[in-house]
C-alpha atoms as a PDB file:
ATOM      1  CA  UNK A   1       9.380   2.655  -8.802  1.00  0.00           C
ATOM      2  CA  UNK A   2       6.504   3.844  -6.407  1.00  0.00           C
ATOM      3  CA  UNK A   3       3.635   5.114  -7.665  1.00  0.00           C
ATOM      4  CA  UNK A   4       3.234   9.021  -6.616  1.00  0.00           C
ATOM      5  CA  UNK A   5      -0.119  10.757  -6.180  1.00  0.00           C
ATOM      6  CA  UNK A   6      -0.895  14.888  -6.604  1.00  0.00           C
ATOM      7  CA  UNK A   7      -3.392  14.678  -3.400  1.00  0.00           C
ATOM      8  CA  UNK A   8      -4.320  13.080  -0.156  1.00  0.00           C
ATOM      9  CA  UNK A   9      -6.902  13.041   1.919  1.00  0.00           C
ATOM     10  CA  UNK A  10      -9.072  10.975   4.843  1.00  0.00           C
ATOM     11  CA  UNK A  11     -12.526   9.381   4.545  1.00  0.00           C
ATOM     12  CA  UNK A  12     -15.298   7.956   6.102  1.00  0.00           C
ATOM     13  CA  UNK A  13     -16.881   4.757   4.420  1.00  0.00           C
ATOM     14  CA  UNK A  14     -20.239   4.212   4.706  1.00  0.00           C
ATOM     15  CA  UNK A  15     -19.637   1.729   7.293  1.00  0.00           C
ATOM     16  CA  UNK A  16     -18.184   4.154   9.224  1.00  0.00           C
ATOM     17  CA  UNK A  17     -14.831   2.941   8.961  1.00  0.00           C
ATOM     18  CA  UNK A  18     -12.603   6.579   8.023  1.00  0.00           C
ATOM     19  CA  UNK A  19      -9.735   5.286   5.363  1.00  0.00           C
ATOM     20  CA  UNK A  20      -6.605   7.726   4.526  1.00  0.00           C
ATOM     21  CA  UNK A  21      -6.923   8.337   0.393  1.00  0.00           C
ATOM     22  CA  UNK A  22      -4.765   8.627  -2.405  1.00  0.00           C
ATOM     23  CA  UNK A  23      -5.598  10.637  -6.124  1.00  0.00           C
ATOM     24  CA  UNK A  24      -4.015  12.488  -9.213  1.00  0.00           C
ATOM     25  CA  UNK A  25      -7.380  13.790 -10.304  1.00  0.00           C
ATOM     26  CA  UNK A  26     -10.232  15.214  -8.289  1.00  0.00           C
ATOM     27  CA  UNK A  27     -12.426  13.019 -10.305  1.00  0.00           C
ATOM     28  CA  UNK A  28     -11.807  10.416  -7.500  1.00  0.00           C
ATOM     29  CA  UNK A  29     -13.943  12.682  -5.381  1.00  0.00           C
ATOM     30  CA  UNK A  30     -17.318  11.788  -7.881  1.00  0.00           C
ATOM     31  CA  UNK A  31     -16.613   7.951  -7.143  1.00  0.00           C
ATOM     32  CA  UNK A  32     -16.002   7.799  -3.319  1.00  0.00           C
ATOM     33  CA  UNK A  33     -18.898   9.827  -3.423  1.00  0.00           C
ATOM     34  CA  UNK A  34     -21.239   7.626  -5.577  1.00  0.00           C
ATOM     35  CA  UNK A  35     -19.752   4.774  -3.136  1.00  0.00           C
ATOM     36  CA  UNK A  36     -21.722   6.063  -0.582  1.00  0.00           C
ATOM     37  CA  UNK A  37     -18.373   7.456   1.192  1.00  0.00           C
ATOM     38  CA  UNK A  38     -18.733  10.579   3.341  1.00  0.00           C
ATOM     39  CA  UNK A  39     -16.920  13.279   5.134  1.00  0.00           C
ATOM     40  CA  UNK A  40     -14.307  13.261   2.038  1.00  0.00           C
ATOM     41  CA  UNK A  41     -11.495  15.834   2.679  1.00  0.00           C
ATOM     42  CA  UNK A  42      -8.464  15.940   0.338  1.00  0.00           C
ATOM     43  CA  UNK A  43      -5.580  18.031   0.158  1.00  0.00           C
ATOM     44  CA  UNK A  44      -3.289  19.045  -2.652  1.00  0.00           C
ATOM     45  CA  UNK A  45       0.614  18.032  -2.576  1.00  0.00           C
ATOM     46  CA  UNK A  46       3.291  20.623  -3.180  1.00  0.00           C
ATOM     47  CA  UNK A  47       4.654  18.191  -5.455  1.00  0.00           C
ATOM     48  CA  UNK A  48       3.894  14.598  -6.215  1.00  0.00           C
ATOM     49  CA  UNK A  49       4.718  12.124  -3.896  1.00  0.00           C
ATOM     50  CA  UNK A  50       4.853   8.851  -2.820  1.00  0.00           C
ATOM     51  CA  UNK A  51       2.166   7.222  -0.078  1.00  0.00           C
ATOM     52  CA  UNK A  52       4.457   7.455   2.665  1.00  0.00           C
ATOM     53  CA  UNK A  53       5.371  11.299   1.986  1.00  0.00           C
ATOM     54  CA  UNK A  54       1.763  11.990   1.228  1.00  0.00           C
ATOM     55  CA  UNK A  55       0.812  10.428   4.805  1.00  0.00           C
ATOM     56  CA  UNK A  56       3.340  12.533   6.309  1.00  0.00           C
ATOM     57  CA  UNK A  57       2.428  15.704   4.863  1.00  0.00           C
ATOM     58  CA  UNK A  58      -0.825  14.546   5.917  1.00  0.00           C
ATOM     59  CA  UNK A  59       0.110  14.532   9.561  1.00  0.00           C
ATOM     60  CA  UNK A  60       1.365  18.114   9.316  1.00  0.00           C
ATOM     61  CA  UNK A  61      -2.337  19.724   8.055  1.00  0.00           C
ATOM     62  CA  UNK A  62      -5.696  20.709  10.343  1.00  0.00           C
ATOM     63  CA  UNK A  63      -6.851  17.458   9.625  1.00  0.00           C
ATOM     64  CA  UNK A  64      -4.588  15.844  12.027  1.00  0.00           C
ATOM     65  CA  UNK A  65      -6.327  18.090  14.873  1.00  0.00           C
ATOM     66  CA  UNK A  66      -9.287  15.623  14.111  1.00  0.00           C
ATOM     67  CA  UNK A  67      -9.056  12.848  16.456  1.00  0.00           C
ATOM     68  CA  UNK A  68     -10.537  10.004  14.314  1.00  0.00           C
ATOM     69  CA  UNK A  69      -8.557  11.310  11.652  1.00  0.00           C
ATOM     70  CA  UNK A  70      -5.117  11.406  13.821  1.00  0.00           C
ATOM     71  CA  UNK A  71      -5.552   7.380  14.480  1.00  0.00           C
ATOM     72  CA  UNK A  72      -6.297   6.604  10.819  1.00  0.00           C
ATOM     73  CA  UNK A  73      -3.266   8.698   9.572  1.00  0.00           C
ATOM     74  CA  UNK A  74      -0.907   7.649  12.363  1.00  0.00           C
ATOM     75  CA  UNK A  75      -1.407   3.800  11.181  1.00  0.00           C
ATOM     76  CA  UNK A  76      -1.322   4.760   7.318  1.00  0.00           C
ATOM     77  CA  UNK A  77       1.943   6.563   8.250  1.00  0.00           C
ATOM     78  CA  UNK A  78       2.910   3.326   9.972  1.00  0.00           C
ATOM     79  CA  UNK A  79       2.032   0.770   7.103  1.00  0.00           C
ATOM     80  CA  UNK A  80       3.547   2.685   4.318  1.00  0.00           C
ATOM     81  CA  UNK A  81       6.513   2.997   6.985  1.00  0.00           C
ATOM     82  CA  UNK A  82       6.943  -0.630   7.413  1.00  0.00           C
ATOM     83  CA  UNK A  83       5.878  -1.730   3.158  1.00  0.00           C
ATOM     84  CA  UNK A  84       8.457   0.590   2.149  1.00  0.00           C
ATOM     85  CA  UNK A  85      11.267  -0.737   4.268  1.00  0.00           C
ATOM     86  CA  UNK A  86       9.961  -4.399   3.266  1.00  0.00           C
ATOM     87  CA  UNK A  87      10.272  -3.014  -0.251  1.00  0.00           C
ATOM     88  CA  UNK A  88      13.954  -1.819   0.096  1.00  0.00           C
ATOM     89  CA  UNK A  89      14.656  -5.343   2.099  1.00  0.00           C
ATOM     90  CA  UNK A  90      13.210  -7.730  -0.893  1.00  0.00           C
ATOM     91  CA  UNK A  91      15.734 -10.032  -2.680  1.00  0.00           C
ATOM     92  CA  UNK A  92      15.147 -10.809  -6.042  1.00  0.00           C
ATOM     93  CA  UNK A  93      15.028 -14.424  -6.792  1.00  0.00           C
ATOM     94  CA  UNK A  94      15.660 -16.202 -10.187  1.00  0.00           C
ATOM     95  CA  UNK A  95      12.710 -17.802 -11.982  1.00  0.00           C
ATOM     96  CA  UNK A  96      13.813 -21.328 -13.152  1.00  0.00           C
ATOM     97  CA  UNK A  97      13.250 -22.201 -16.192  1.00  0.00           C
ATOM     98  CA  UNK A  98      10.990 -25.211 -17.127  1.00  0.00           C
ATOM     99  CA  UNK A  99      14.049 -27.519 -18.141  1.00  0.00           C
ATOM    100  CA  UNK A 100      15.746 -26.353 -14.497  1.00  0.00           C
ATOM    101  CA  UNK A 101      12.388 -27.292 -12.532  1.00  0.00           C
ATOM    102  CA  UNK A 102      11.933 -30.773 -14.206  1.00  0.00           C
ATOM    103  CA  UNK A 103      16.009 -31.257 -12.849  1.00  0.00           C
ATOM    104  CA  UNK A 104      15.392 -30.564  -9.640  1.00  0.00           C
ATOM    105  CA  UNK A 105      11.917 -32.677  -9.574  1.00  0.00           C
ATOM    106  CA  UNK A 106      13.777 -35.677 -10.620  1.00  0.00           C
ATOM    107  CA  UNK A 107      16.563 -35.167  -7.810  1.00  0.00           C
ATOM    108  CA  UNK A 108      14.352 -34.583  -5.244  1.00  0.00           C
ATOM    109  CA  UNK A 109      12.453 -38.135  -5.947  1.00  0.00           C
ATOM    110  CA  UNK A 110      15.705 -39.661  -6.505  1.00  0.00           C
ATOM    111  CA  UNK A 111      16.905 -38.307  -3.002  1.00  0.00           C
ATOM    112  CA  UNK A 112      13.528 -39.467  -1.575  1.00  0.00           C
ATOM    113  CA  UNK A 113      13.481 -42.864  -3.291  1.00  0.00           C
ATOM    114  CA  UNK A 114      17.184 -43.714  -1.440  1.00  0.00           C
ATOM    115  CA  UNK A 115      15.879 -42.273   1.956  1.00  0.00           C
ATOM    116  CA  UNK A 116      12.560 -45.006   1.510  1.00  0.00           C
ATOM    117  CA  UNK A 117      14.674 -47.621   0.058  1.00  0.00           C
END
C-alpha cells in the first residue's frame, strides 16, 4: 500500500536546486527550514493522497503559474507516473530457502564440471 500524505508543496534547496515535497504535519516546514531550504510553499490536500495524486493536484494550483516550479512538478508528475506503473508491473518472486539454494549450487557445479570435463 502507498504511503499517502495530507500536503504538498515545492522547494528550493539551498543549492538552488527547487524539489516537489511531501508532509502529514506542518512540522516538516521547521526542518526544511533549519536545512537551510528556502522559498517553501505547501498546500493542503482535500483528502490524503498518494504522491502521484498529490503531484497532480499540484499541477492544478497558482504554483504551477511559476515557471521553475512548472518543470519541477511536471517531472515529479512524471516519476511518480512511471514508479507507480513499475509498481503495478512487479512480479513477486519466491525466496528459496537455504536447503533449495545449496540444491541448486551443487547442480550448477555438477553441470559445469561435465561442460569442463
Amino acid at each position: 500500500m502507498e504511503q499517502k500524505f495530507k500536503y504538498v508543496g515545492v522547494t528550493t534547496n539551498a543549492d538552488g536546486r527547487t524539489k516537489v515535497r511531501f508532509a502529514n504535519e506542518l512540522i516538516r516546514i521547521k526542518v526544511l527550514e533549519k536545512a537551510k531550504v528556502t522559498n517553501i510553499n505547501f498546500v493542503e490536500l482535500a483528502k490524503e493522497s498518494t504522491k502521484l495524486e498529490a503531484v497532480n493536484h499540484l499541477a492544478t494550483t497558482e504554483l504551477y503559474s511559476d515557471p521553475k516550479f512548472q518543470q519541477t512538478i511536471d517531472e515529479a508528475v512524471e516519476k511518480y507516473s512511471t514508479m507507480t506503473t513499475s509498481v503495478k508491473t512487479a512480479k513477486t518472486v519466491k525466496a528459496k530457502s537455504p536447503t533449495e539454494k545449496l540444491a541448486n549450487l551443487k547442480e550448477r557445479a555438477a553441470k559445469k564440471t561435465a561442460v569442463t570435463a
